[in-house]
Protein backbone atom coordinates (compact mmCIF):
# COMPACT_ATOMS: atom_id res chain seq x y z
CA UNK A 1 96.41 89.59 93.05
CA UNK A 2 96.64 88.77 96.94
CA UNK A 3 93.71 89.28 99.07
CA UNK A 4 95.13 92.33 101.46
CA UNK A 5 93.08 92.59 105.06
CA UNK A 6 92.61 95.68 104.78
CA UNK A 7 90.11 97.94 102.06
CA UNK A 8 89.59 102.07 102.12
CA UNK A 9 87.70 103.52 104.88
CA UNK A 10 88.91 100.49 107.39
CA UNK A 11 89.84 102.14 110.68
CA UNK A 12 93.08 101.30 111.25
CA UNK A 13 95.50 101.01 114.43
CA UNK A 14 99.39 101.25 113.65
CA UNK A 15 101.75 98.62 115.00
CA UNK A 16 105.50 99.45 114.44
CA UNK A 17 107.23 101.99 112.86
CA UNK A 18 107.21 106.06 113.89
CA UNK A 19 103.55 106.32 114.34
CA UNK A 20 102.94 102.83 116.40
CA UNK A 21 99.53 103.14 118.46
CA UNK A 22 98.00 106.25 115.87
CA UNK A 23 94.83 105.25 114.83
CA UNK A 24 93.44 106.20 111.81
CA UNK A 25 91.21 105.71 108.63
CA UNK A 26 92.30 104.34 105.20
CA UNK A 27 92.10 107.30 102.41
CA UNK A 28 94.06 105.15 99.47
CA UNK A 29 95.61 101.18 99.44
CA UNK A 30 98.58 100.75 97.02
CA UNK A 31 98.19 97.39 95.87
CA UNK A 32 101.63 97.82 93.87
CA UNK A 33 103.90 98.50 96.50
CA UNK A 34 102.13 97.19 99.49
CA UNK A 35 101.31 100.24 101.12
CA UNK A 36 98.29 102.73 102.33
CA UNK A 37 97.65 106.48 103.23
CA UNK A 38 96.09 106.71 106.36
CA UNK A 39 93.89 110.13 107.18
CA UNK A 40 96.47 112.47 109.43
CA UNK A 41 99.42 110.20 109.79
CA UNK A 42 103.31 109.99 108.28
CA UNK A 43 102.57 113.79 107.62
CA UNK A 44 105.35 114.83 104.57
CA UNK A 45 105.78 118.52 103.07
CA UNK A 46 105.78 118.62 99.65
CA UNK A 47 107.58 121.68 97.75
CA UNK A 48 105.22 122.93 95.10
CA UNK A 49 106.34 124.48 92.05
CA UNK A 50 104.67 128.00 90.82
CA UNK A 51 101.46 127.46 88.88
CA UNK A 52 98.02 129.02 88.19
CA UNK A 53 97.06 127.58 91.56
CA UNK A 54 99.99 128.31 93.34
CA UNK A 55 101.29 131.46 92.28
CA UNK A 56 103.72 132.04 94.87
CA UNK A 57 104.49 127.92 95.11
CA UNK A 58 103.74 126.59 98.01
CA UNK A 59 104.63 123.74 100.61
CA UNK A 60 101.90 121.66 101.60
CA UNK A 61 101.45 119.11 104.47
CA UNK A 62 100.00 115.96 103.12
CA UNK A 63 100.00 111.98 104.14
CA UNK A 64 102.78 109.62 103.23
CA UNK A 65 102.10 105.75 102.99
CA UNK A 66 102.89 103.11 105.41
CA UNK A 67 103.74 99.78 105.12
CA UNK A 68 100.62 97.40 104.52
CA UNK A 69 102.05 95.27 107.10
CA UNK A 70 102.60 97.79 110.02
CA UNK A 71 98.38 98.28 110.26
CA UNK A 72 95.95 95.79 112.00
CA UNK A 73 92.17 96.69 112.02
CA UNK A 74 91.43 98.49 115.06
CA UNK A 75 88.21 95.78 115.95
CA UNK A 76 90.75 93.11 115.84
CA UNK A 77 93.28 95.45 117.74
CA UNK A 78 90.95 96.37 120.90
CA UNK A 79 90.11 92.51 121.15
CA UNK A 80 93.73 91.38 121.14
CA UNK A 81 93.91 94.38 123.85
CA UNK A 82 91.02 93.10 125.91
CA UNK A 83 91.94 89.61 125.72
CA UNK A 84 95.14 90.57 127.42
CA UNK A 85 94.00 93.01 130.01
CA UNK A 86 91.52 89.74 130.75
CA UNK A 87 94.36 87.23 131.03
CA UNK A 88 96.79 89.65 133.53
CA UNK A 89 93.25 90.05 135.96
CA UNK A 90 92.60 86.26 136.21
């Protein structure tokens, strides 16, 4: 299995796709399919059928999975981002 650089509870920063710049904490890390949920982002509805829980069904708001590759830690994030903002004063 390949080491991934990122583990659950990592706070995360987003770097391409829909949500680029959304920070955000790791809930779950699919190590199958390269991907993680991150808490509050890539918000899907979900259709839910009639059950003891449910009894009128239901549609609930929950967190769909990015890309493994689209997240960067967010330490390593604000020093790429200060580095930068250093280099444009000098």
């Amino acid at each position: 299995m390949a080491k991934r650089h990122v583990k659950r509870g990592d706070e995360v920063v987003v770097i391409a796709g829909a949500e680029r710049g959304k920070r955000g904490k790791i809930i779950r890390v699919l190590t199958k399919n390269d991907r993680v949920v991150i808490e509050g982002l890539q918000m899907i509805k979900r259709h839910m059928r009639k059950s003891q829980r449910h009894p009128q069904g239901a549609i609930i708001e929950r967190e769909g999975t990015i890309h493994i590759s689209n997240v960067m830690l967010a330490s390593n994030y604000d020093e790429r981002a200060a580095k930068r903002g250093a280099s444009k004063v000098a």
